[in-house]
Protein backbone atom coordinates (compact mmCIF):
# COMPACT_ATOMS: atom_id res chain seq x y z
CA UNK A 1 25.24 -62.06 -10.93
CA UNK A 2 23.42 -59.51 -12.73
CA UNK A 3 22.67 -60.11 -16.73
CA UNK A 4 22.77 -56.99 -18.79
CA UNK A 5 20.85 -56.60 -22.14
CA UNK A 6 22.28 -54.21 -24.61
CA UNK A 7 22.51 -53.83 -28.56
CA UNK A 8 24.99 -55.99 -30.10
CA UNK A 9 27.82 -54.09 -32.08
CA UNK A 10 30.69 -54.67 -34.47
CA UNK A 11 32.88 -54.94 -31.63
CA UNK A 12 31.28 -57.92 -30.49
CA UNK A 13 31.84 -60.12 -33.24
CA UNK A 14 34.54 -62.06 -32.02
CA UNK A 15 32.39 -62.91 -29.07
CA UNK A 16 29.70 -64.03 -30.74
CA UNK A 17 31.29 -66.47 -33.31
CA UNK A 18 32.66 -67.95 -30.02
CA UNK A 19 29.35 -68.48 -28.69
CA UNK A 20 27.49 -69.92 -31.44
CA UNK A 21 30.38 -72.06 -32.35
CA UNK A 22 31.41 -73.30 -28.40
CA UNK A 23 28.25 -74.09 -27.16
CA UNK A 24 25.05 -76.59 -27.75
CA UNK A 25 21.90 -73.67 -27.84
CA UNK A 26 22.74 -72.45 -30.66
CA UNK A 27 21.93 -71.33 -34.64
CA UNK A 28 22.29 -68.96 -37.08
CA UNK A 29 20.82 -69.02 -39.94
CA UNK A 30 21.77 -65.59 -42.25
CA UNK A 31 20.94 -67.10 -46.01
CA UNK A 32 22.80 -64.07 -48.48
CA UNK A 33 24.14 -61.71 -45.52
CA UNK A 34 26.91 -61.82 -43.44
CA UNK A 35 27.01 -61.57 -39.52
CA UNK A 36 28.85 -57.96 -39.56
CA UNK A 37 25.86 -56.68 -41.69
CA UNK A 38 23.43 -56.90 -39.26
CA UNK A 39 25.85 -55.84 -35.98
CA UNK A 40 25.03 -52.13 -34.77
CA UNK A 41 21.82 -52.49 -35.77
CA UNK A 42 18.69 -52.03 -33.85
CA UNK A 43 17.43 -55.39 -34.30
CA UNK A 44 21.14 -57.22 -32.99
CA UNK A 45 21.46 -57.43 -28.77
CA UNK A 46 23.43 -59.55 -27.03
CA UNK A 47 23.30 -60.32 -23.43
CA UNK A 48 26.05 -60.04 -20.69
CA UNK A 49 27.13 -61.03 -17.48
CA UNK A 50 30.39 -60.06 -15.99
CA UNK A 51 31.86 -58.88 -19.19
CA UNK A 52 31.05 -61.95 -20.97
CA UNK A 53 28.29 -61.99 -23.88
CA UNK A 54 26.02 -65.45 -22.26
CA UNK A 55 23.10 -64.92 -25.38
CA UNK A 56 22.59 -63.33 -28.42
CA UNK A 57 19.31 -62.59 -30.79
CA UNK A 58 19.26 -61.42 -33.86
CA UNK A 59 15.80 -60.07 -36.18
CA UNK A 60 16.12 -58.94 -39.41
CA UNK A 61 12.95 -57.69 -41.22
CA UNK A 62 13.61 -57.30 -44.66
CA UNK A 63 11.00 -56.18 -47.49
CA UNK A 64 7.73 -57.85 -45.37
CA UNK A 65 5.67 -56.69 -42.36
CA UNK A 66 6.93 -60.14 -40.99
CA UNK A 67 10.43 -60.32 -38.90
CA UNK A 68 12.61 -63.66 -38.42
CA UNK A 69 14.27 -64.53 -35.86
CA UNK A 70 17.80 -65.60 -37.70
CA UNK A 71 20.19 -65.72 -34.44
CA UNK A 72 20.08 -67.29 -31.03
CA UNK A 73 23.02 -68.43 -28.96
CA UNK A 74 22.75 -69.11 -25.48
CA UNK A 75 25.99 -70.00 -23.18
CA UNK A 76 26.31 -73.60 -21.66
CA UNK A 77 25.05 -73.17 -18.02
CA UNK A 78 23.01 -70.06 -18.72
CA UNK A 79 19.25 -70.09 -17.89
CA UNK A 80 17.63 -69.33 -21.51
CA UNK A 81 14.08 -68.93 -21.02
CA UNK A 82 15.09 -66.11 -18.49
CA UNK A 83 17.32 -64.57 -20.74
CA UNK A 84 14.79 -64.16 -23.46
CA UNK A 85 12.63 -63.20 -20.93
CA UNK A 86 14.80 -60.25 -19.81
CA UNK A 87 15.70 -59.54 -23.76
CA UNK A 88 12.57 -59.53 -25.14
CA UNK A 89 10.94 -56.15 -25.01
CA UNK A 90 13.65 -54.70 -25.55
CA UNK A 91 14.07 -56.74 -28.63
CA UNK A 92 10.08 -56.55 -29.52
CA UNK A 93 9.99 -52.85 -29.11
CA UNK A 94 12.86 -52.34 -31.70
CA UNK A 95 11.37 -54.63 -34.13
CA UNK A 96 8.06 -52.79 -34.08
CA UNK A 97 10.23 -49.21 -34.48
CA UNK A 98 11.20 -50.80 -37.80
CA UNK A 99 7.71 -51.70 -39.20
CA UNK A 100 7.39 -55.40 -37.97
CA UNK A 101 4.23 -56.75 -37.36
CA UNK A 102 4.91 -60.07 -36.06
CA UNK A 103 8.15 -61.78 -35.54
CA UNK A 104 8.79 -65.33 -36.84
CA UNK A 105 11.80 -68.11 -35.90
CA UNK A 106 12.75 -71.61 -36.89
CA UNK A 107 13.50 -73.57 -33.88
CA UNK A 108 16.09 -76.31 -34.62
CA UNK A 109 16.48 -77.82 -31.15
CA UNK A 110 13.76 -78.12 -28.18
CA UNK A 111 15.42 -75.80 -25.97
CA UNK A 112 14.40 -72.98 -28.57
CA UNK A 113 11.02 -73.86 -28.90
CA UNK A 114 10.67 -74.05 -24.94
CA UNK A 115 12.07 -70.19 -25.37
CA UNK A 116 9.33 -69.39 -27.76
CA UNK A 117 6.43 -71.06 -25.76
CA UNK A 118 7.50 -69.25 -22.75
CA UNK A 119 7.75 -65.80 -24.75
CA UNK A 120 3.71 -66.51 -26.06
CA UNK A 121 4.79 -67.92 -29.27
CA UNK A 122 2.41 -70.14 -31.11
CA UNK A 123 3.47 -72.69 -34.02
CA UNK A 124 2.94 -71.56 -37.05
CA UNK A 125 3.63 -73.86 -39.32
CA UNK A 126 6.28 -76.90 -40.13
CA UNK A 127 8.54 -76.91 -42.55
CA UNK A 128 10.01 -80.52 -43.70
CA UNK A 129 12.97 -81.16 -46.21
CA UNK A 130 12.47 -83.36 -49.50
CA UNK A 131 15.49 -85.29 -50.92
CA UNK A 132 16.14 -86.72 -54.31
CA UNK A 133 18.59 -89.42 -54.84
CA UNK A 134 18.23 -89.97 -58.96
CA UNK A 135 19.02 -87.87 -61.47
CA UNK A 136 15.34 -88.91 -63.18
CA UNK A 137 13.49 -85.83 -64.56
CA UNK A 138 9.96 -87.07 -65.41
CA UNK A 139 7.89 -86.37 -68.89
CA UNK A 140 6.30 -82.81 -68.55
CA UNK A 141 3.34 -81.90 -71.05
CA UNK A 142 4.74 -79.24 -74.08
CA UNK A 143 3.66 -75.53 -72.90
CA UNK A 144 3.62 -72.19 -74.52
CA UNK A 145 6.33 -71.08 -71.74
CA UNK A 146 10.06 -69.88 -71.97
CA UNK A 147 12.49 -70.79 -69.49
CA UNK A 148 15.27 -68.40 -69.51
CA UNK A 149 17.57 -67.03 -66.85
CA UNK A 150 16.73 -64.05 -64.60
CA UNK A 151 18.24 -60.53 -65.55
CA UNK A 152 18.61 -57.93 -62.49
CA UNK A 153 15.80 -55.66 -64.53
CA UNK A 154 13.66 -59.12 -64.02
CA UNK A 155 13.67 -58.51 -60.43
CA UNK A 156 10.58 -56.15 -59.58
CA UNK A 157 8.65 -58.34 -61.63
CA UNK A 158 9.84 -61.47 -59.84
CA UNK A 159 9.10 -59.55 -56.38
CA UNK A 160 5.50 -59.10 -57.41
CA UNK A 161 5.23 -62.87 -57.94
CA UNK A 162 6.43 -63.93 -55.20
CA UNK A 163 3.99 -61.60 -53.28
CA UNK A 164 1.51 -63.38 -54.74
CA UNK A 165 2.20 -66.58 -54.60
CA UNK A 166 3.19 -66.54 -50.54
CA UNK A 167 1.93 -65.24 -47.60
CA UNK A 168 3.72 -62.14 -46.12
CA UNK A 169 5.60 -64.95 -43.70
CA UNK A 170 7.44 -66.48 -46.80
CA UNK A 171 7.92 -63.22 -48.98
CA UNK A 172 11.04 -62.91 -50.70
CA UNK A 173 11.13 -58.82 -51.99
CA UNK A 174 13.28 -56.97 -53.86
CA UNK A 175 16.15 -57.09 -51.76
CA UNK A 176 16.58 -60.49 -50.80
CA UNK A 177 15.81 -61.20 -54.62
CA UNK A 178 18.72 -59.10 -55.59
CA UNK A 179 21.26 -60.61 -52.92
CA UNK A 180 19.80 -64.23 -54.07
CA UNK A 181 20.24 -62.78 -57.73
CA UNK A 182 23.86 -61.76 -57.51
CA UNK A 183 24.84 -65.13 -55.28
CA UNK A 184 22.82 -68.52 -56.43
CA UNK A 185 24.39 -69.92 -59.14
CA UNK A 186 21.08 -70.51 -61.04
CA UNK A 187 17.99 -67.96 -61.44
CA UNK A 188 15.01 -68.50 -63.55
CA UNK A 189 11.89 -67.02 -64.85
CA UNK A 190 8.89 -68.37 -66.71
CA UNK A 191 7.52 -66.32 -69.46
CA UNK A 192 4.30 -66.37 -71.14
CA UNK A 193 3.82 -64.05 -73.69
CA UNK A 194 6.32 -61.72 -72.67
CA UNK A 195 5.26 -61.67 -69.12
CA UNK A 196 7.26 -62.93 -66.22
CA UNK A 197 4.51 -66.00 -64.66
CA UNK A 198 6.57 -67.94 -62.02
CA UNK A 199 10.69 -68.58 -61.30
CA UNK A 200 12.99 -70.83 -59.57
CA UNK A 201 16.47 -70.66 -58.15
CA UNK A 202 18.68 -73.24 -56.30
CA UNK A 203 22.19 -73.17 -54.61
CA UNK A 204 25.13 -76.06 -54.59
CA UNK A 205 26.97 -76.62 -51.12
CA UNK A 206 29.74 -78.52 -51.96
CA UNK A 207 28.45 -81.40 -54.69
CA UNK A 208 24.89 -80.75 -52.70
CA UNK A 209 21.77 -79.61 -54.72
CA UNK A 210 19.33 -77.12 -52.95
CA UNK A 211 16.33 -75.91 -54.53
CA UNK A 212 15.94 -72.82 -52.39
CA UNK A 213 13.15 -71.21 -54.50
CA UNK A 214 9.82 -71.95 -56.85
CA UNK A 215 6.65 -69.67 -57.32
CA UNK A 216 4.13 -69.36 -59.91
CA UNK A 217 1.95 -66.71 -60.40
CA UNK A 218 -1.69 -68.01 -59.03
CA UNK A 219 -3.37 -67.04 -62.00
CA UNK A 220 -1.16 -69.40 -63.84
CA UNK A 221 -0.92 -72.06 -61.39
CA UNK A 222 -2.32 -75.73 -62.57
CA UNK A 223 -0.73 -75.34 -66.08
CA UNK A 224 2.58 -77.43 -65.56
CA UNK A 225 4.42 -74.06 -65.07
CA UNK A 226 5.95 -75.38 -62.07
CA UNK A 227 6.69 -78.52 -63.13
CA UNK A 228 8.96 -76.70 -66.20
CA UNK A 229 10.49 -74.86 -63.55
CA UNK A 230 11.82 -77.54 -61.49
CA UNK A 231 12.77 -79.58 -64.29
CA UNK A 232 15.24 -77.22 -65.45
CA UNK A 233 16.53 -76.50 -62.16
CA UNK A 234 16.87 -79.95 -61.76
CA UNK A 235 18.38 -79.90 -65.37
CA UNK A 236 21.09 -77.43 -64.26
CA UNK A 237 21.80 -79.40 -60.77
CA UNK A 238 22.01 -82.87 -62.72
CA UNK A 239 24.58 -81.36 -65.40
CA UNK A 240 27.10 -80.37 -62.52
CA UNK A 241 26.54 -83.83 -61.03
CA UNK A 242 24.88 -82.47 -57.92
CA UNK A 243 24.22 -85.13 -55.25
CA UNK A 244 21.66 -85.40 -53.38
CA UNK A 245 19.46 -82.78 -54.45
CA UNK A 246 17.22 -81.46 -51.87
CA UNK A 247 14.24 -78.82 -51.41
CA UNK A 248 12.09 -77.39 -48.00
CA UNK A 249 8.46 -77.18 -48.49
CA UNK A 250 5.29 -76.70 -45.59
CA UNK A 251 3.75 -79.70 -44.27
CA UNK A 252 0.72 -78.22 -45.25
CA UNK A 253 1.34 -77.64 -48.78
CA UNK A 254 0.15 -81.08 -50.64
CA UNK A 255 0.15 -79.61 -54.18
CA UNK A 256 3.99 -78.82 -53.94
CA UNK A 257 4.63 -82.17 -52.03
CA UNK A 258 2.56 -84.15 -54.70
CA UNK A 259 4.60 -82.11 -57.83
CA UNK A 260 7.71 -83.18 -55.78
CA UNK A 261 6.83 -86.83 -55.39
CA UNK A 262 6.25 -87.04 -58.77
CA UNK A 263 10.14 -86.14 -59.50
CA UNK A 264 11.53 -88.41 -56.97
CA UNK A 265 11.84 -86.22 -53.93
CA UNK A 266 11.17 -87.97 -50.63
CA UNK A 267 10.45 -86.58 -47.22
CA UNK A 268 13.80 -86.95 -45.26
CA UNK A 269 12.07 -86.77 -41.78
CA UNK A 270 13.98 -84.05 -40.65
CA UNK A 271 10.97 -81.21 -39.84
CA UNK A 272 11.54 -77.53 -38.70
CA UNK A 273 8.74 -75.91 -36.64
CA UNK A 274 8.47 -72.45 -37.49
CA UNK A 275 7.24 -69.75 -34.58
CA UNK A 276 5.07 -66.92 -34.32
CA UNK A 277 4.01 -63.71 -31.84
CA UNK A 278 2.61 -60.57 -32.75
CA UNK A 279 4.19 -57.12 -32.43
CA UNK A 280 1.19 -55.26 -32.27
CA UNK A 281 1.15 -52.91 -29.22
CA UNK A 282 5.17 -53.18 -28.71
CA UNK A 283 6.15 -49.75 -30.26
């Protein structure tokens, strides 16, 4: 039978949930937005056979040149590279309307990664979580910098930080600053002088700890900045007997993975590849 691609909407909600939730291909991964946010958009389609939604893709490009991939659902049974195959210029093409220059996924399972191979994805990059299981916090050396918590006003500051301190892959902008902002429990900033130098913020799931967040200005980077950073967040984590405490950083990135070592975080071995392909040409 003939599969039919089409933009997800509202209406298809129901459906949806049902798929990610009943079947193995599967993950969604939204951080501070809801599903129904990002249903009738452009950058939302679902795919259908027989009046039944068999996959479903979602990009959102938010603040950055760069798109991620934060959907994919595939039915039990249901041919996936194909799928993509028939989705994706339709999906590409909309992404590219919008601004995106390349489009990025996590791929928690192999069947997604076999999608993104077959699509010309290339690996970016790995991303591999860090656990903490003591409530140590190590000596830091005394430094002319004032941790204090983030105001909304802080925010456009904070943005321009984070720009910074990331490439356009990893950019956190104004907006998903603001939705962090008004949802984290715990958002701070590093001042020197008056001026806003690096910040941190982490979540709680439950009794768990996650440090979702920590960037430092480059100019001010190799000055312990980050170390004050995490040591309050940890501060803040350890006070509401948060357990275990945990943290995401690039396989790549030894400075962060040696600062991390050195307060008691430990690579888990569970690793994330992350996914790339250009949109250039597409719109």
């Amino acid at each position: 039978m003939l599969a039919l691609a089409r933009p997800a909407t509202r209406a298809d909600r129901t459906a949806i949930l049902q798929l990610i939730r009943g079947h193995r291909r599967a993950q969604l991964v939204l951080d501070w937005w809801s599903l129904e946010e990002w249903l009738d958009t452009p950058t939302a389609w679902v795919v259908e056979r027989m009046g039944q939604i068999v996959a479903f893709w979602l990009g959102v490009q938010v603040d950055s040149p760069v798109a991620w991939l934060r959907g994919a659902a595939v039915a039990d049974g249901e041919e996936a590279i194909a799928l993509f195959q028939q989705l994706w210029p339709h999906f590409a093409r909309a992404l590219a309307h919008q601004g995106a220059e390349q489009v990025v996924g996590m791929a928690y399972g192999e069947w997604l990664e076999s999608v993104y191979q077959a699509a010309g994805f290339t690996r970016q990059t790995v991303v591999v979580t860090m656990r903490k299981n003591d409530w140590r916090i190590p000596e830091i050396p005394a430094i002319p910098v004032h941790i204090r918590r983030a105001t909304l006003a802080d925010i456009p500051r904070v943005a321009e930080v984070d720009r910074l301190a990331f490439e356009p892959m990893w950019w956190y902008g104004p907006t998903i600053l603001t939705r962090a902002w008004h949802q984290v429990p715990y958002f701070i900033v590093a001042e020197e002088e008056g001026e806003i130098v690096g910040y941190a913020f982490t979540d709680l799931y439950g009794i768990h700890g996650h440090i979702v967040r920590l960037a430092v200005h480059p100019a001010h980077q190799g000055r312990a900045i980050g170390a004050r950073l995490l040591a309050e967040s940890l501060r803040y984590l350890i006070d509401l007997g948060a357990y275990p405490i945990t943290l995401n950083t690039q396989i790549e990135n030894r400075v962060s993975q040696a600062l991390y070592r050195r307060f008691g975080f430990h690579p888990t071995g569970q690793e994330i590849s992350i996914w790339g392909c250009s949109l250039k040409g597409q719109a």
